[in-house]
C-alpha atoms as a PDB file:
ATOM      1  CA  UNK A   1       0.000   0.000   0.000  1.00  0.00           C
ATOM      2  CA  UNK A   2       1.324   3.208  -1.315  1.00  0.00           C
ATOM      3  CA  UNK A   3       1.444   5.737   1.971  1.00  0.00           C
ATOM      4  CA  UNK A   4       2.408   9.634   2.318  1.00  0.00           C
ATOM      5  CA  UNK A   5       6.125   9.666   3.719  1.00  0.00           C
ATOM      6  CA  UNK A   6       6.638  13.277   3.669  1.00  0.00           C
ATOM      7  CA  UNK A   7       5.312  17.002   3.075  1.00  0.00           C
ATOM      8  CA  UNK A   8       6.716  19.922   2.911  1.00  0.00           C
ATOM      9  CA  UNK A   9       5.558  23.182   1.372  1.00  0.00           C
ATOM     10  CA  UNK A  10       8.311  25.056  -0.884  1.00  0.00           C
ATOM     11  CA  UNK A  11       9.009  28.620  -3.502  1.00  0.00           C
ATOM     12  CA  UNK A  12       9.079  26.790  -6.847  1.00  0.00           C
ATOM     13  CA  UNK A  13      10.136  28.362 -10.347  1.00  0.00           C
ATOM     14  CA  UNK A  14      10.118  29.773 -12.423  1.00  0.00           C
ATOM     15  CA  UNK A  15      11.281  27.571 -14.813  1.00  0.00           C
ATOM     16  CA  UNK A  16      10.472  25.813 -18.094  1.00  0.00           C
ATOM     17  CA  UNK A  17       9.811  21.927 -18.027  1.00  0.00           C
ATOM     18  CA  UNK A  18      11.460  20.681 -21.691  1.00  0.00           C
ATOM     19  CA  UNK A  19      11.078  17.121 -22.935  1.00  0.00           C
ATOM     20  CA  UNK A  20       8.519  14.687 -25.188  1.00  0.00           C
ATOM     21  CA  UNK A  21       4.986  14.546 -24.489  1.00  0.00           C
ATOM     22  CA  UNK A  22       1.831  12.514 -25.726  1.00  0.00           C
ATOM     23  CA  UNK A  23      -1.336  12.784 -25.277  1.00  0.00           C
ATOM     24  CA  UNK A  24      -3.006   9.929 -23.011  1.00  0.00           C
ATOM     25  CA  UNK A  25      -5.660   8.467 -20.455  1.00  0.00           C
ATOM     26  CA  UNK A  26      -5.124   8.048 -16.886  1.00  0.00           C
ATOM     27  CA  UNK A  27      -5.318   4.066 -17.641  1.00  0.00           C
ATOM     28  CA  UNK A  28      -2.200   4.634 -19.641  1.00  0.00           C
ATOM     29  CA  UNK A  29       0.036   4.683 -16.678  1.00  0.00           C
ATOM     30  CA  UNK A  30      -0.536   0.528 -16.483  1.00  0.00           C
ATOM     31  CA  UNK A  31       2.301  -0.658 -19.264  1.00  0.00           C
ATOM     32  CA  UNK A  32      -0.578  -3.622 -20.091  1.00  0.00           C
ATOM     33  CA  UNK A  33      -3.139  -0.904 -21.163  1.00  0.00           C
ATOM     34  CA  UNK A  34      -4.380  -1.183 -24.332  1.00  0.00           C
ATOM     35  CA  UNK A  35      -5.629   1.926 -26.067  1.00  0.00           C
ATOM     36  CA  UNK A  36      -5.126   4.071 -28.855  1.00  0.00           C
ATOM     37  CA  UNK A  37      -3.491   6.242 -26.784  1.00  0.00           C
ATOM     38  CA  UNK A  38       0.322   5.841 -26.392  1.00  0.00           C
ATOM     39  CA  UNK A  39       1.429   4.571 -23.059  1.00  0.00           C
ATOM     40  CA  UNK A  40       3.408   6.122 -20.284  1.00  0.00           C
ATOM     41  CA  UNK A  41       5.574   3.401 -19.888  1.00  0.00           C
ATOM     42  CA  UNK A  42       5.831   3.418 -23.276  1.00  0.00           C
ATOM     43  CA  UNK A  43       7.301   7.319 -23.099  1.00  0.00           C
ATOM     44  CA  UNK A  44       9.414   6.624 -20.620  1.00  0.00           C
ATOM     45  CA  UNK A  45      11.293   3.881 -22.444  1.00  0.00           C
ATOM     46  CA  UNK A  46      11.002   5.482 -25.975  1.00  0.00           C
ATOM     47  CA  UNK A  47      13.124   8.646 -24.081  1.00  0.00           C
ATOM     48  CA  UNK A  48      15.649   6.253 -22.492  1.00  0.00           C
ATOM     49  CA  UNK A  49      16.513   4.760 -25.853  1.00  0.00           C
ATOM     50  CA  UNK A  50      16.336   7.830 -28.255  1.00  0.00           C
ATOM     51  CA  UNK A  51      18.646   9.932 -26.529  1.00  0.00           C
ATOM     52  CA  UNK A  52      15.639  12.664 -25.193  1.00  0.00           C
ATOM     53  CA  UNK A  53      17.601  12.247 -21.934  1.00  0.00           C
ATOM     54  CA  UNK A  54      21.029  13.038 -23.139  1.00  0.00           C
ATOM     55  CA  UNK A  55      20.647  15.994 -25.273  1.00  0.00           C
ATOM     56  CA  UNK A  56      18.694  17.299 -22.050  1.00  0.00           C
ATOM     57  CA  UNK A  57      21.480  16.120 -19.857  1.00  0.00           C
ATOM     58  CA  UNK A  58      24.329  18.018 -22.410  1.00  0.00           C
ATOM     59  CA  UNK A  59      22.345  21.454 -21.020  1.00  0.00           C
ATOM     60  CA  UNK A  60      23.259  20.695 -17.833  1.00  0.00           C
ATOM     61  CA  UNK A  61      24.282  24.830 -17.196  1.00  0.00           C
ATOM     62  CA  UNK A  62      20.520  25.426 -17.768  1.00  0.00           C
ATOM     63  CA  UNK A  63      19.733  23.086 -14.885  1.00  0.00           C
ATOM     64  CA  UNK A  64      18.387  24.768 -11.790  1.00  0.00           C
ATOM     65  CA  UNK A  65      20.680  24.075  -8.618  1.00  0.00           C
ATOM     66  CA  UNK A  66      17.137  24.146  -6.676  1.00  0.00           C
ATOM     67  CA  UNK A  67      15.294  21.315  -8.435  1.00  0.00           C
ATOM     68  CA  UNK A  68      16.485  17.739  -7.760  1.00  0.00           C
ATOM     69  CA  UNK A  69      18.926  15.492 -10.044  1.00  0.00           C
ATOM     70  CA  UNK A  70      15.810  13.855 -11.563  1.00  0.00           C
ATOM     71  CA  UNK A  71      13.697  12.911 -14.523  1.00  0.00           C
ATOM     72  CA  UNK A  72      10.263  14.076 -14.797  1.00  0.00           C
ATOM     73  CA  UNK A  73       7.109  13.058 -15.901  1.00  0.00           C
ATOM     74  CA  UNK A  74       4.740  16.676 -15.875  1.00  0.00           C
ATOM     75  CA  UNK A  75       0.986  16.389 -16.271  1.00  0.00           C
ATOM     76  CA  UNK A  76      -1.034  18.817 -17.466  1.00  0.00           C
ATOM     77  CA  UNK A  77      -4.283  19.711 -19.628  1.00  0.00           C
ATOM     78  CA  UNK A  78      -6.747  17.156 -17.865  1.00  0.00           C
ATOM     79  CA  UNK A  79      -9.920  16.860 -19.596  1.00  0.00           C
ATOM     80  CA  UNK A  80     -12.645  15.433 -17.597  1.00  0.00           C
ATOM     81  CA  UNK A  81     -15.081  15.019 -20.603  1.00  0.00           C
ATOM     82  CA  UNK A  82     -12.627  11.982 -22.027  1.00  0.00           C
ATOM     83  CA  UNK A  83     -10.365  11.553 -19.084  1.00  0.00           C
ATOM     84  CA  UNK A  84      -7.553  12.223 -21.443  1.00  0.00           C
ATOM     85  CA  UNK A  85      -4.187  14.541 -20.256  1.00  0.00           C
ATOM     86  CA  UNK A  86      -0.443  15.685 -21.567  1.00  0.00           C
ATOM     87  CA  UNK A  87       1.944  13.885 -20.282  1.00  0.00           C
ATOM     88  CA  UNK A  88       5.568  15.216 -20.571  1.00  0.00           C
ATOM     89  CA  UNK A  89       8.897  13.380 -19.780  1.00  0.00           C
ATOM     90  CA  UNK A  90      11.891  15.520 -19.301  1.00  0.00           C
ATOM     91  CA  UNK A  91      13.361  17.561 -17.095  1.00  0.00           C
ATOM     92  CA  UNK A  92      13.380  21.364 -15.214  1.00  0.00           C
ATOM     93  CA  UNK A  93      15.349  23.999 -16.579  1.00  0.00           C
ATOM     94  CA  UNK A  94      16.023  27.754 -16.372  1.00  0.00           C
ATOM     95  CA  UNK A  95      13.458  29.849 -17.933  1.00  0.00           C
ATOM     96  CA  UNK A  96      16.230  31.133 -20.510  1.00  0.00           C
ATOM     97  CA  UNK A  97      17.246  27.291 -22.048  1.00  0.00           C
ATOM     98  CA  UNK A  98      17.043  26.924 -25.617  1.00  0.00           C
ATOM     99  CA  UNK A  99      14.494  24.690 -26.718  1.00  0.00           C
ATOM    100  CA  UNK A 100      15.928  21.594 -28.877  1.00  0.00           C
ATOM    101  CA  UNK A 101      14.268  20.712 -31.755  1.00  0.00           C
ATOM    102  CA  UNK A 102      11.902  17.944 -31.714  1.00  0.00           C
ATOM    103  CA  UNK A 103      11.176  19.237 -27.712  1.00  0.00           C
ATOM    104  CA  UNK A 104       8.435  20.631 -26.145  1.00  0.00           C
ATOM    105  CA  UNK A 105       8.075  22.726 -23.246  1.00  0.00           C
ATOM    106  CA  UNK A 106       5.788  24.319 -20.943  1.00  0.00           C
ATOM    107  CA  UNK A 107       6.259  27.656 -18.747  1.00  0.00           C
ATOM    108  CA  UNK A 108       6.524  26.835 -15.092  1.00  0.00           C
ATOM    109  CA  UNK A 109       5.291  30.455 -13.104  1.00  0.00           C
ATOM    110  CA  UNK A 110       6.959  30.893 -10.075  1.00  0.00           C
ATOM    111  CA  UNK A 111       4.454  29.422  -7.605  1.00  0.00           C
ATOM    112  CA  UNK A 112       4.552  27.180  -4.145  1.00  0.00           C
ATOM    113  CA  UNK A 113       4.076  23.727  -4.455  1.00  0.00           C
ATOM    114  CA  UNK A 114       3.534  20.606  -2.205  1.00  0.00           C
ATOM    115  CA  UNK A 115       6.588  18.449  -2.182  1.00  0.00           C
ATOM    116  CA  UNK A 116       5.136  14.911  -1.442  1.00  0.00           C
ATOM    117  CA  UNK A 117       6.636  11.833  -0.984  1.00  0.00           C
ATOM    118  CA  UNK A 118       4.806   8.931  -1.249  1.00  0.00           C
ATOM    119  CA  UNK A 119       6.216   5.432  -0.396  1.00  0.00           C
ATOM    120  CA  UNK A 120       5.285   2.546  -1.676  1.00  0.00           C
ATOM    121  CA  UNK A 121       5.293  -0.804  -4.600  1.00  0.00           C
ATOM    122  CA  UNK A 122       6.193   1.253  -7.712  1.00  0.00           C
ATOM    123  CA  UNK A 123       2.883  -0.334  -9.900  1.00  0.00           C
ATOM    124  CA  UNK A 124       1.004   0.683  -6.509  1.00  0.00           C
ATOM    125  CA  UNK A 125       2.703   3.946  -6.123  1.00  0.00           C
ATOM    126  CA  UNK A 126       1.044   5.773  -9.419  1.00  0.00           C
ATOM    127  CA  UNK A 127      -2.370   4.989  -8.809  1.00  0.00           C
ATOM    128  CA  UNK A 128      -2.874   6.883  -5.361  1.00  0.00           C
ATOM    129  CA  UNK A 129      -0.010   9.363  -5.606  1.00  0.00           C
ATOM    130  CA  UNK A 130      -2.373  12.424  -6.846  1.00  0.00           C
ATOM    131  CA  UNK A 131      -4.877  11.304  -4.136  1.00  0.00           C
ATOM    132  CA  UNK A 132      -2.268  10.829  -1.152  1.00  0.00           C
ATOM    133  CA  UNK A 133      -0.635  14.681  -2.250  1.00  0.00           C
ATOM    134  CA  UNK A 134      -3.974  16.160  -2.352  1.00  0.00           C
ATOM    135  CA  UNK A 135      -5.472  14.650   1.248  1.00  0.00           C
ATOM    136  CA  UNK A 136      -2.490  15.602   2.520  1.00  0.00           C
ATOM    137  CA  UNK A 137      -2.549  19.344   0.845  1.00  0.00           C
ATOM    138  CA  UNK A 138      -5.603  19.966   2.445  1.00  0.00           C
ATOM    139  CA  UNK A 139      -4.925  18.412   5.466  1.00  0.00           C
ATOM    140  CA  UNK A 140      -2.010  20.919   5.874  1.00  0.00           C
ATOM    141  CA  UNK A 141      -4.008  24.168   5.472  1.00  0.00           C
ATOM    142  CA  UNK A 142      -3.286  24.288   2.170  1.00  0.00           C
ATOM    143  CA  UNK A 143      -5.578  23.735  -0.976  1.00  0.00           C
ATOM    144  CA  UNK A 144      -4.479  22.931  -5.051  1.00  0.00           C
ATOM    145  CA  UNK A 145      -3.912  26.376  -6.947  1.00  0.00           C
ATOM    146  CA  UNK A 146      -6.022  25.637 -10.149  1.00  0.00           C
ATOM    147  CA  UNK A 147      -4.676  28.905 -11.247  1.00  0.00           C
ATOM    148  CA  UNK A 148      -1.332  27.798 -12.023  1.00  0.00           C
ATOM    149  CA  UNK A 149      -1.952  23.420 -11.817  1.00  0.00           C
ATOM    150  CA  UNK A 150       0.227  20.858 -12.968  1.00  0.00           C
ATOM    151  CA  UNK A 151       1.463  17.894 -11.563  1.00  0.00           C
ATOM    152  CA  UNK A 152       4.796  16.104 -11.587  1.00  0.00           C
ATOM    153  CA  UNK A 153       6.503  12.980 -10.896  1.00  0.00           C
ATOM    154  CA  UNK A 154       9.561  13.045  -9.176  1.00  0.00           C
ATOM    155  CA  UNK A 155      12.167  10.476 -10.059  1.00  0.00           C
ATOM    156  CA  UNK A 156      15.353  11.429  -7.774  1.00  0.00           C
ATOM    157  CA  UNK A 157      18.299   9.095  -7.901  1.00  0.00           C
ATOM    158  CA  UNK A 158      18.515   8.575  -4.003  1.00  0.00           C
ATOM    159  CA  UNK A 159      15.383   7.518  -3.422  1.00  0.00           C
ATOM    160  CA  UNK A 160      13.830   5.769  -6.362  1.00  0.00           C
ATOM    161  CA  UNK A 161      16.712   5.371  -9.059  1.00  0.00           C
ATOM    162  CA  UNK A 162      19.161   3.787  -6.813  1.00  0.00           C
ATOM    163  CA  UNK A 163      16.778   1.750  -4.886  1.00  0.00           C
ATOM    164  CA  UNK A 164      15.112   0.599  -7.773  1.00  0.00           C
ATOM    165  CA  UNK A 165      18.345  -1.093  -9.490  1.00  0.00           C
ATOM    166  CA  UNK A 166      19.590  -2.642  -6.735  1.00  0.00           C
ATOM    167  CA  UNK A 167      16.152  -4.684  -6.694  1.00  0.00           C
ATOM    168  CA  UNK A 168      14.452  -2.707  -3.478  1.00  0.00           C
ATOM    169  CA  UNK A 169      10.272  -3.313  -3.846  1.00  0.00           C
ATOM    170  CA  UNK A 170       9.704  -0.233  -1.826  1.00  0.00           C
ATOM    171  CA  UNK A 171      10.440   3.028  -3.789  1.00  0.00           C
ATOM    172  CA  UNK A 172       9.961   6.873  -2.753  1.00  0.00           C
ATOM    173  CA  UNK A 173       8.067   8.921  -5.314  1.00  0.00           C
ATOM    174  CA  UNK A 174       8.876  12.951  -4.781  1.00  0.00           C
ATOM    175  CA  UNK A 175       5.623  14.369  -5.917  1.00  0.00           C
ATOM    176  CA  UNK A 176       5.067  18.039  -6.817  1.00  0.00           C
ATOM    177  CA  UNK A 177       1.704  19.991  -7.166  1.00  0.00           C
ATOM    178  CA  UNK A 178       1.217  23.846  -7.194  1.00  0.00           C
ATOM    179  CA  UNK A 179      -0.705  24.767  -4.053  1.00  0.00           C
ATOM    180  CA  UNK A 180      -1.821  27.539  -2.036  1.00  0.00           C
ATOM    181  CA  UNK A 181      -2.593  28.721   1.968  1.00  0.00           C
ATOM    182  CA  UNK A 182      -6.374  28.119   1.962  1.00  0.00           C
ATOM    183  CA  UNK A 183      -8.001  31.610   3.361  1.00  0.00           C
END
């Protein structure tokens, strides 16, 4: 069972997220979904093996010293009508980075967000990440800032890259979503 490790409530931006994005369903994050929608998974390893990550890593002066040594995944655009959403795989940047071709990015205002991390199976992790981040916003004083929403996955090194290849079942997930103090 995927459970809420940590909170903590943090300036953010602002930056640009760059990377490759699809268009998808929230199903999509299961890699045995089948759809006509791309898969997440399916993202994820398409990046690995066509170099996305390494021309992003090459920019590496254009990488904030604030945001973690991670990959992304940045959602965005939900529609409720079709349950589809943009999901982006990449990485933070300075507002000023070049774009690469073939990349997309997205303008991250400066904003607070909720930095979550939720603990758990990896496959049980991404279903009740969004839900755990958002209890937990609110239970904080806080609410989600619609305004300015988006939210991100989190892959840091220490606690979910490492882990992960030396065969650990238990992962942490860092977890970002734009909040505000609720008045």
């Amino acid at each position: 069972m995927a459970t809420l490790k940590k909170i903590e409530f943090v300036d953010f931006g602002p930056y640009k997220i760059i990377g490759k994005e699809i268009r998808t369903k929230h199903e999509s994050f299961n890699p045995i979904f089948q759809s006509k929608y791309q898969t997440i998974p399916s993202l994820w390893q398409q990046c690995f093996s066509d170099g996305t990550f390494d021309t992003l890593a090459k920019m590496s002066e254009y990488c904030p010293s604030e945001t973690p040594d991670a990959y992304e995944g940045y959602m965005r655009d939900f529609c409720n009508e079709d349950g589809t959403f943009t999901y982006l795989v990449g990485f933070f940047m300075k507002t000023n980075t070049p774009v690469p071709d073939g990349y997309t990015f997205y303008k991250i205002p400066a904003c607070t967000i909720a930095k979550v991390w939720i603990e758990g199976e990896e496959y049980d992790i991404y279903p009740n990440a969004h839900q755990l981040a958002v209890e937990a916003i609110n239970q904080h004083g806080y609410v989600v800032d619609w305004q300015n929403y988006f939210s991100c996955e989190v892959y840091t090194d220490a606690r979910f890259g490492i882990p992960k290849n030396n065969g650990q079942k238990v992962l942490i997930l860092d977890y970002y979503i734009p909040c505000i103090k609720r008045s």
